[in-house]
C-alpha atoms as a PDB file:
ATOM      1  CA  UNK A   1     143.122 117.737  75.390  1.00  0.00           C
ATOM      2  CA  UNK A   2     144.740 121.138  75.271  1.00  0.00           C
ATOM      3  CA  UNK A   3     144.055 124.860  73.708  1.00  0.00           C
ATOM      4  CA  UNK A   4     146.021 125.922  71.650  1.00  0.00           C
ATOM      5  CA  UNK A   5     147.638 129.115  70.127  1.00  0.00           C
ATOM      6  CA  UNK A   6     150.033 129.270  67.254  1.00  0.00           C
ATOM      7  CA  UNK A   7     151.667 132.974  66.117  1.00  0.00           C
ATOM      8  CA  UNK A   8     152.917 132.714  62.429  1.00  0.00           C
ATOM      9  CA  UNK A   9     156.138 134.413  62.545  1.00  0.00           C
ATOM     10  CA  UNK A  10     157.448 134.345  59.341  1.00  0.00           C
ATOM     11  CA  UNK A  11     155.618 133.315  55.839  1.00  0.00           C
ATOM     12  CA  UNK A  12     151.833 132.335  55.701  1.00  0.00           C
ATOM     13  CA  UNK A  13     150.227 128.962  56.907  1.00  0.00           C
ATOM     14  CA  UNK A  14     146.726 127.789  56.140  1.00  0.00           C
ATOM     15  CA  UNK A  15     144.381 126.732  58.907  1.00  0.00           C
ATOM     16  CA  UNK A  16     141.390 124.113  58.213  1.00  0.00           C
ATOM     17  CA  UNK A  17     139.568 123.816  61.512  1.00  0.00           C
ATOM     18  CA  UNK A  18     136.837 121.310  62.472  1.00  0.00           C
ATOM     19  CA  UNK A  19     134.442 121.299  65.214  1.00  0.00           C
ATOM     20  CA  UNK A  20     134.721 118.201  68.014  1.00  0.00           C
ATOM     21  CA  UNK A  21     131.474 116.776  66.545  1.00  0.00           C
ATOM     22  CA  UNK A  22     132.874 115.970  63.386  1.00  0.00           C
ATOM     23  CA  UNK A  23     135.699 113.632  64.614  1.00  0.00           C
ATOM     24  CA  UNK A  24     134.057 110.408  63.230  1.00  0.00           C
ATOM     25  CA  UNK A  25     133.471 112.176  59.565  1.00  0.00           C
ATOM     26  CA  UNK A  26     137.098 112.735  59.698  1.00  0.00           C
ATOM     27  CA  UNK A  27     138.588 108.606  59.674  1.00  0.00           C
ATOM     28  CA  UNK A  28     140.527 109.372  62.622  1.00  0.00           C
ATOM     29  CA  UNK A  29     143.435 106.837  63.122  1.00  0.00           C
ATOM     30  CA  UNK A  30     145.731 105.063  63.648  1.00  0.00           C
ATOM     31  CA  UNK A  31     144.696 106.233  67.166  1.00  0.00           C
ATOM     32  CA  UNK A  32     148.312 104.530  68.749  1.00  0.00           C
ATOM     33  CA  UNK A  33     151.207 106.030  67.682  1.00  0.00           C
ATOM     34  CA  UNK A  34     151.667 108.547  64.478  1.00  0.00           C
ATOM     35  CA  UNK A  35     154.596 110.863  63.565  1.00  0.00           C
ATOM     36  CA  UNK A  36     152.934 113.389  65.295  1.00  0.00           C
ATOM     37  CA  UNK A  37     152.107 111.769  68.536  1.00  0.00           C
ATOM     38  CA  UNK A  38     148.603 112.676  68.137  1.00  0.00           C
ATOM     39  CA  UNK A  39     146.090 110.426  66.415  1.00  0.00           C
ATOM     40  CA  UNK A  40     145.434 112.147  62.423  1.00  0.00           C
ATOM     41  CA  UNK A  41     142.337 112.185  59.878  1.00  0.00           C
ATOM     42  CA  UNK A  42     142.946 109.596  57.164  1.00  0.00           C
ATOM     43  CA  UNK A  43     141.295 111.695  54.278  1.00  0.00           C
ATOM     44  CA  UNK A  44     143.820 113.674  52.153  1.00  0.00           C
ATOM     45  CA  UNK A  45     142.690 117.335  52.741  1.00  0.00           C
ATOM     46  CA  UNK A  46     143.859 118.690  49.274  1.00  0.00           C
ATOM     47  CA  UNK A  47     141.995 115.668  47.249  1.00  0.00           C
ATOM     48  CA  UNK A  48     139.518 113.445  49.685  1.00  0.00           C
ATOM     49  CA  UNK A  49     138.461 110.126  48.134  1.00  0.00           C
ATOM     50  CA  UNK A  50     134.820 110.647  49.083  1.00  0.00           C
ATOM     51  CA  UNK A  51     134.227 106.900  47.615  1.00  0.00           C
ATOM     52  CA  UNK A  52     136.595 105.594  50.397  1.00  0.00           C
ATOM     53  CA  UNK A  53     135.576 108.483  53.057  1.00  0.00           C
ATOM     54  CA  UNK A  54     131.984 109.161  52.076  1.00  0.00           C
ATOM     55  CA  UNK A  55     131.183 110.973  55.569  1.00  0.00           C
ATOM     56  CA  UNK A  56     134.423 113.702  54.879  1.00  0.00           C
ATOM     57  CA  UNK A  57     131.556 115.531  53.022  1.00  0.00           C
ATOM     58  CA  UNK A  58     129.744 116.082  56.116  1.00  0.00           C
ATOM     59  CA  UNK A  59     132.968 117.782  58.000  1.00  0.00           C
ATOM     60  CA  UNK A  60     133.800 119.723  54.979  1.00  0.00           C
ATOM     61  CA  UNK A  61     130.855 121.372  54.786  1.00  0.00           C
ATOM     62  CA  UNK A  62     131.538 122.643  58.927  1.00  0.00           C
ATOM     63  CA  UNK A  63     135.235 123.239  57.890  1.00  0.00           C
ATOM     64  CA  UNK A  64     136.145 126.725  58.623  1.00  0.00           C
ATOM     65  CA  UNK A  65     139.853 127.738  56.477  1.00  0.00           C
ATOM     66  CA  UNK A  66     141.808 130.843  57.141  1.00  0.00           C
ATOM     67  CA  UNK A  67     145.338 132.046  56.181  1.00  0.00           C
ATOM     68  CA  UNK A  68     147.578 133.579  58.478  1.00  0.00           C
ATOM     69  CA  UNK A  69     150.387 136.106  57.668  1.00  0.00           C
ATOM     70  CA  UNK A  70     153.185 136.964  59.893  1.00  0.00           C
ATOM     71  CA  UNK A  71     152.314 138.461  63.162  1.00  0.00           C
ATOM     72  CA  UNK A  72     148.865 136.432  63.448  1.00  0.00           C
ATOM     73  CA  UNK A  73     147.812 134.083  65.885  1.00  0.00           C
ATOM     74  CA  UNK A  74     145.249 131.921  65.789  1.00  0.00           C
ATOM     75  CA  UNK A  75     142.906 130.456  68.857  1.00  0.00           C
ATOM     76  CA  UNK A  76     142.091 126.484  68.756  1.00  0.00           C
ATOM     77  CA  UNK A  77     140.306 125.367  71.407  1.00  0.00           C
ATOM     78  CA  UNK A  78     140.436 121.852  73.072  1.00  0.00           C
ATOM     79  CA  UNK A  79     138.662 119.226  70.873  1.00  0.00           C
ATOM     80  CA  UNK A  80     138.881 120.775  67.650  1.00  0.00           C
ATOM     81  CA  UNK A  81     140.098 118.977  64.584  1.00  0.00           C
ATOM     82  CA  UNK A  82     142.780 120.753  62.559  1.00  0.00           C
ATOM     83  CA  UNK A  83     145.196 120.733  59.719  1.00  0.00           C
ATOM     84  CA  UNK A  84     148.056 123.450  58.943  1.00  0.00           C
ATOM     85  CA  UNK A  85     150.296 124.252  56.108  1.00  0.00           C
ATOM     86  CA  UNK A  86     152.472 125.751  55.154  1.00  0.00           C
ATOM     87  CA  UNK A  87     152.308 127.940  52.266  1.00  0.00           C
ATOM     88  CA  UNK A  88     156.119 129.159  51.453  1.00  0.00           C
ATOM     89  CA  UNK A  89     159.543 127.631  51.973  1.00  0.00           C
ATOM     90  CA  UNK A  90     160.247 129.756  54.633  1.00  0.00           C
ATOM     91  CA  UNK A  91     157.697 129.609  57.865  1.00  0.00           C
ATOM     92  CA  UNK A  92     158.113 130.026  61.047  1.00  0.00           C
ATOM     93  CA  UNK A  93     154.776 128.976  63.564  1.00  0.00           C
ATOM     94  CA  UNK A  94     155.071 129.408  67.707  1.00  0.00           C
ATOM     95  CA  UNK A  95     152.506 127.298  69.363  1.00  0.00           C
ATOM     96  CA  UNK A  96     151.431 127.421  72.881  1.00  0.00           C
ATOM     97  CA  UNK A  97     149.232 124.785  74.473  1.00  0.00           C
ATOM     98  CA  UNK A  98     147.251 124.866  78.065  1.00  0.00           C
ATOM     99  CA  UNK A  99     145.000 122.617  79.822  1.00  0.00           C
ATOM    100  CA  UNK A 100     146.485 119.762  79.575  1.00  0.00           C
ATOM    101  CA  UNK A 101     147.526 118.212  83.291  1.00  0.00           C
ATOM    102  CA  UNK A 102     151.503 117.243  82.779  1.00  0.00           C
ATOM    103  CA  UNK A 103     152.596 114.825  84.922  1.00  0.00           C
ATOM    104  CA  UNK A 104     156.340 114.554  85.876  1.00  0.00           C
ATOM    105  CA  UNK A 105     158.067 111.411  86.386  1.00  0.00           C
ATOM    106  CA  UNK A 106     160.547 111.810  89.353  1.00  0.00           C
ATOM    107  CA  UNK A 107     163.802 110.669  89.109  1.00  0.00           C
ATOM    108  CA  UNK A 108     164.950 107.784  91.179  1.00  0.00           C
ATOM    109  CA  UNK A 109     167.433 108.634  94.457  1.00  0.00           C
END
């Protein structure tokens, strides 16, 4: 449960952000493990099966989508959903993340 704020350094990346209160209209899951290490919406962003997902139409209509160029930074606060792409085949994004307590394990003696 972190901010977040991610510079586009090089090429352009699109940004689809959702407020906190849409979480369950997003089919969050597996909520385990995922490639990411964070838990991911099951709905395909670029063509949601609103058959399978019928309560996606309720987050994409609070769905706020911006493209960054290079040298723009973007603010995502704890809790909020998003989704980034890139839109080139050369990007380069910088993320920084705060607010999250990090615990160390200490090595044994």
């Amino acid at each position: 449960m972190s901010s977040n704020v991610a510079v586009v350094v090089a090429g352009r990346r699109r940004f689809c952000l959702f407020p906190p209160e849409q979480g369950p209209n997003l089919y969050v899951g597996p909520l385990d493990v995922t490639i990411a290490g964070q838990p991911v919406s099951l709905v395909d962003l670029e063509a949601p099966d609103l058959d399978r997902y019928p309560r996606f139409a309720d987050a994409r209509a609070q769905m706020q989508v911006t493209v960054l160029e290079p040298g723009d930074a973007i603010f995502i606060p704890s809790m909020w959903w998003h989704d980034v792409k890139a839109l080139g085949r050369f990007n380069v994004l910088v993320n920084y993340w705060w607010g999250q307590e990090v615990r160390h394990r200490r090595s044994p003696r």
